[in-house]
Protein backbone atom coordinates (compact mmCIF):
# COMPACT_ATOMS: atom_id res chain seq x y z
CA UNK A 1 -44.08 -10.48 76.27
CA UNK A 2 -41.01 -10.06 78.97
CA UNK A 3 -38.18 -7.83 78.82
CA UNK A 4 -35.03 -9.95 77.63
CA UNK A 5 -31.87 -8.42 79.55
CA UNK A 6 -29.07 -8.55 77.03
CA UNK A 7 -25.63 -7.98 78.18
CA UNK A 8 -23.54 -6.68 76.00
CA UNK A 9 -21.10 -9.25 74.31
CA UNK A 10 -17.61 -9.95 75.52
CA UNK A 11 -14.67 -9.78 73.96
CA UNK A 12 -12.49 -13.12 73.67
CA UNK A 13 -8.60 -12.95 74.15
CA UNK A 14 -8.39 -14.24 70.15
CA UNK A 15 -10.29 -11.16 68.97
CA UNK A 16 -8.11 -8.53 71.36
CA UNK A 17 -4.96 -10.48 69.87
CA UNK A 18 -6.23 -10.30 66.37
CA UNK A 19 -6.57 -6.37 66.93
CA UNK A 20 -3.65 -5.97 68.42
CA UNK A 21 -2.01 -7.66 65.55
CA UNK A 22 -3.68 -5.55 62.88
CA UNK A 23 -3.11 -2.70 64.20
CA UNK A 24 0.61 -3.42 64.61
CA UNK A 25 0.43 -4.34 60.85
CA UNK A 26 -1.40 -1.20 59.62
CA UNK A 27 1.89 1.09 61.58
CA UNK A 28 4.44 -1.29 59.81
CA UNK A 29 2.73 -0.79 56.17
CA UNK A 30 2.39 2.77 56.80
CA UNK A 31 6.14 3.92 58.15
CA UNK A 32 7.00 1.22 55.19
CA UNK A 33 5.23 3.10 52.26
CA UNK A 34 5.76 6.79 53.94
CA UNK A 35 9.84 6.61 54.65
CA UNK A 36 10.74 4.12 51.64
CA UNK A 37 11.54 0.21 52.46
CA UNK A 38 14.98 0.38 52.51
CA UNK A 39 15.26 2.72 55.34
CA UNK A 40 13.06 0.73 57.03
CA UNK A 41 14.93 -2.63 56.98
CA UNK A 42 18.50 -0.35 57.99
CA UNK A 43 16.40 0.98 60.77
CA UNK A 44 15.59 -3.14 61.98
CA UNK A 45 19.13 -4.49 61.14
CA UNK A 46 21.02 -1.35 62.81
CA UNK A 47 20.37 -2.10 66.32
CA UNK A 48 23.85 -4.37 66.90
CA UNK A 49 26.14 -1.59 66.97
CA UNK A 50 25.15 -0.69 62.69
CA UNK A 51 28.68 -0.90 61.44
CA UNK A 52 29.09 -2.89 58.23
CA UNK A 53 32.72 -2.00 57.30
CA UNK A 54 33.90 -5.65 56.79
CA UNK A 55 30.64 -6.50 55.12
CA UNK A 56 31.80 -3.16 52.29
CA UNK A 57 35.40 -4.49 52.64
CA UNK A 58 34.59 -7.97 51.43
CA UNK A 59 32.14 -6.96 48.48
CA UNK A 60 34.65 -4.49 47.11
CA UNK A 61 37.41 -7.26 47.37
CA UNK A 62 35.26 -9.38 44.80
CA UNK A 63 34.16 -6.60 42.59
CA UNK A 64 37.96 -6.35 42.43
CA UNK A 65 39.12 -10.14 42.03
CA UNK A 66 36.78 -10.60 39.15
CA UNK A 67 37.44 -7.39 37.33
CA UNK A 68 34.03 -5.88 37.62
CA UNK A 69 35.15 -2.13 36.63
CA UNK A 70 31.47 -0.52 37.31
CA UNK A 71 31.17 -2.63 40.54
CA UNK A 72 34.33 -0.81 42.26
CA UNK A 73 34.86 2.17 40.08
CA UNK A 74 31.06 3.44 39.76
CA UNK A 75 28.52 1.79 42.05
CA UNK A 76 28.41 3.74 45.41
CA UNK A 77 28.27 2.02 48.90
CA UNK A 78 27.29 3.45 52.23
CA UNK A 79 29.89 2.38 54.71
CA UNK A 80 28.64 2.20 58.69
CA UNK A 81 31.81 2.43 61.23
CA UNK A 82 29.32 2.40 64.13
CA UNK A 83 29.65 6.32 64.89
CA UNK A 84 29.36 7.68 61.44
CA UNK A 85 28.01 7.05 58.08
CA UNK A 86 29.72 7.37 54.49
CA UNK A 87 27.42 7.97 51.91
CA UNK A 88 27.61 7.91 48.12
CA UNK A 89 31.20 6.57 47.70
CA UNK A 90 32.71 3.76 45.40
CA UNK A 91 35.01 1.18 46.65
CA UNK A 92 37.93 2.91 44.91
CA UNK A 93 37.02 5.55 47.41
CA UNK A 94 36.69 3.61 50.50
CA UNK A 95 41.16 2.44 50.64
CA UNK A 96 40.88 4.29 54.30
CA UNK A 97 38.48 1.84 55.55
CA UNK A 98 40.91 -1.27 54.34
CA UNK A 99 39.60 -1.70 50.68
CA UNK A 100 42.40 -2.65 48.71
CA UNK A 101 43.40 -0.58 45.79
CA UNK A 102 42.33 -2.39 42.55
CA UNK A 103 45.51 -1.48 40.46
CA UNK A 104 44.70 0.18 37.20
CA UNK A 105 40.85 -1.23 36.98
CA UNK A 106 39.36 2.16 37.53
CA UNK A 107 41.90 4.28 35.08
């Protein structure tokens, strides 16, 4: 019987891809499940500039046009000017930023 000389077998550019790709997966699912979901979709929308103040602006003026009391009153926004960040506070809260007072919908 002869010796057969096996090479080893190469690697095709589909399987490095497909690797590559799994890898890249395996990082997403695992900073996804470790620092919660929703700080990791503000981390991939935040890189124009992150400020959302017209975005808060415009949701407060519609909690306010149709009278939804919990909406402005109660439900807390975070508010992104583009150098800082305000947590935790309720459109009624926000009049510095250019939300319009809602008249006597939060009394």
């Amino acid at each position: 019987m002869g010796v057969i000389n096996k090479k080893g077998q190469e690697m095709t550019l589909g399987t490095i891809i497909a690797i590559v790709l799994g890898i890249a997966v395996l990082v997403f699912l695992i900073f996804g499940f470790s620092t919660g979901w929703n700080n990791l979709w503000d981390r991939i929308t935040q890189f124009g500039g992150g400020s959302n103040v017209d975005t808060v602006v415009q949701a407060c003026a519609l909690k306010c046009s149709v009278g939804d009391k919990y909406g402005f009153c109660t439900e807390t926004r975070t508010l992104k000017n583009g150098t800082a960040t305000i947590s935790d506070n309720a459109c009624k809260d926000l009049t510095s930023y250019g939300v319009a007072n809602c008249g006597t919908l939060c009394e």
